[in-house]
Protein backbone atom coordinates (compact mmCIF):
# COMPACT_ATOMS: atom_id res chain seq x y z
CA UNK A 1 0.00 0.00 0.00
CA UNK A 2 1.00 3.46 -1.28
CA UNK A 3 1.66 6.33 1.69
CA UNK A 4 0.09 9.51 0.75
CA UNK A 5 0.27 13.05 2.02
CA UNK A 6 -2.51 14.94 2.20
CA UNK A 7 -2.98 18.86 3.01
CA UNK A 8 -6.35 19.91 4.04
CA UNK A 9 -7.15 23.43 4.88
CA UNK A 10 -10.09 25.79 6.58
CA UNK A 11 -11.29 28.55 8.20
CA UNK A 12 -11.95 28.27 12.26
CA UNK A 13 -11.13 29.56 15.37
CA UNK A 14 -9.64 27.04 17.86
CA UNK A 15 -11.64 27.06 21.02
CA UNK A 16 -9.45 24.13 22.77
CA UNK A 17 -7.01 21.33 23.04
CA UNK A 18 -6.42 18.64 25.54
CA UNK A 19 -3.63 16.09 25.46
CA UNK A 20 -3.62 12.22 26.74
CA UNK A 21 -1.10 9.70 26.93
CA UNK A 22 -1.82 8.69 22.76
CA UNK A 23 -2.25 11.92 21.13
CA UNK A 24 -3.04 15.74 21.22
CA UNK A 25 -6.66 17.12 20.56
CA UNK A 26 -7.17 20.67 18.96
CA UNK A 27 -10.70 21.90 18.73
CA UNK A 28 -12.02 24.70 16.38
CA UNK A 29 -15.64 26.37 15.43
CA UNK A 30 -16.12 26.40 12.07
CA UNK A 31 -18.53 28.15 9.94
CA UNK A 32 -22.10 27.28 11.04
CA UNK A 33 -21.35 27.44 14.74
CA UNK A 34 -20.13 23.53 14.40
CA UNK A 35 -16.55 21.71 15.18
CA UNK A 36 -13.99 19.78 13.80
CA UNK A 37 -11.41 18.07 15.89
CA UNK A 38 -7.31 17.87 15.04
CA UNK A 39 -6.00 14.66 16.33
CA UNK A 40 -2.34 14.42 16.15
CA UNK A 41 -0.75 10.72 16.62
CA UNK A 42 2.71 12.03 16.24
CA UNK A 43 3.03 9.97 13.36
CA UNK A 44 -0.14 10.17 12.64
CA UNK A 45 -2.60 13.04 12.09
CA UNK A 46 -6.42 13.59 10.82
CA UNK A 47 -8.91 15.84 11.19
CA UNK A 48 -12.72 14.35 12.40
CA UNK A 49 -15.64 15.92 10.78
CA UNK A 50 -18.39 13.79 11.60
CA UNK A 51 -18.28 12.94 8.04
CA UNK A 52 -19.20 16.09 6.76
CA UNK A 53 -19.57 19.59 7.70
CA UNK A 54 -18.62 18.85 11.29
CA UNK A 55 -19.28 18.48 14.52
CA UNK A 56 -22.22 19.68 16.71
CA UNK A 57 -21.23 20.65 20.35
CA UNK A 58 -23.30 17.87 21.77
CA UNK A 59 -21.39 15.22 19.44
CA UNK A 60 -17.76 16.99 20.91
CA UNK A 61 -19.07 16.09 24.14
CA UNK A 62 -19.90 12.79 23.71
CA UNK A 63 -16.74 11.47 21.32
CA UNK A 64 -14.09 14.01 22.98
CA UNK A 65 -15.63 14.87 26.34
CA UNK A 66 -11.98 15.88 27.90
CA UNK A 67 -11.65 18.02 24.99
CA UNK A 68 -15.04 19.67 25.59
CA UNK A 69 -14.60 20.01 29.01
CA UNK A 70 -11.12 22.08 28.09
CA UNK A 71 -13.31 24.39 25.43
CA UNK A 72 -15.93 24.88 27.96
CA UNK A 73 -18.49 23.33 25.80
CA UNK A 74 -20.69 20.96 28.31
C-alpha cells in the first residue's frame, strides 16, 4: 500500500485542546457554529468531521468529552 500526504485546509477559530497519553486534541468552530477536531498521533494526524460539515457541540461532548470540558463546551 502506497503512503500519501494529504494537506487539508479551513477557516476556524480554535476554542481548545487537551492532550492524553496517545495523542493531542485541537478543537475549532467552524462556519455554522459547528466543530472539527485535530487529532495528532505524532506519526499520525487527521482531522474528524463527523463525516461532513462537522461536529455539533453535543457530538464533541460525547466522542471528545476531555476536549469539551477544556473548550468549555458541556
Amino acid at each position: 500500500m502506497e503512503q500519501q500526504i494529504v494537506e487539508v485546509k479551513f477557516q476556524g477559530e480554535q476554542v481548545g485542546s487537551h492532550t492524553d497519553s496517545s495523542a493531542t486534541y485541537t478543537l475549532y468552530r467552524v462556519p455554522g457554529d459547528m466543530y472539527v477536531v485535530h487529532i495528532d498521533e505524532g506519526e499520525e494526524a487527521w482531522l474528524e468531521t463527523g463525516g461532513g460539515r462537522g461536529l455539533e457541540g453535543q457530538q464533541v461532548g460525547t466522542f471528545f468529552p476531555e476536549l469539551a470540558a477544556a473548550a468549555r463546551l458541556d
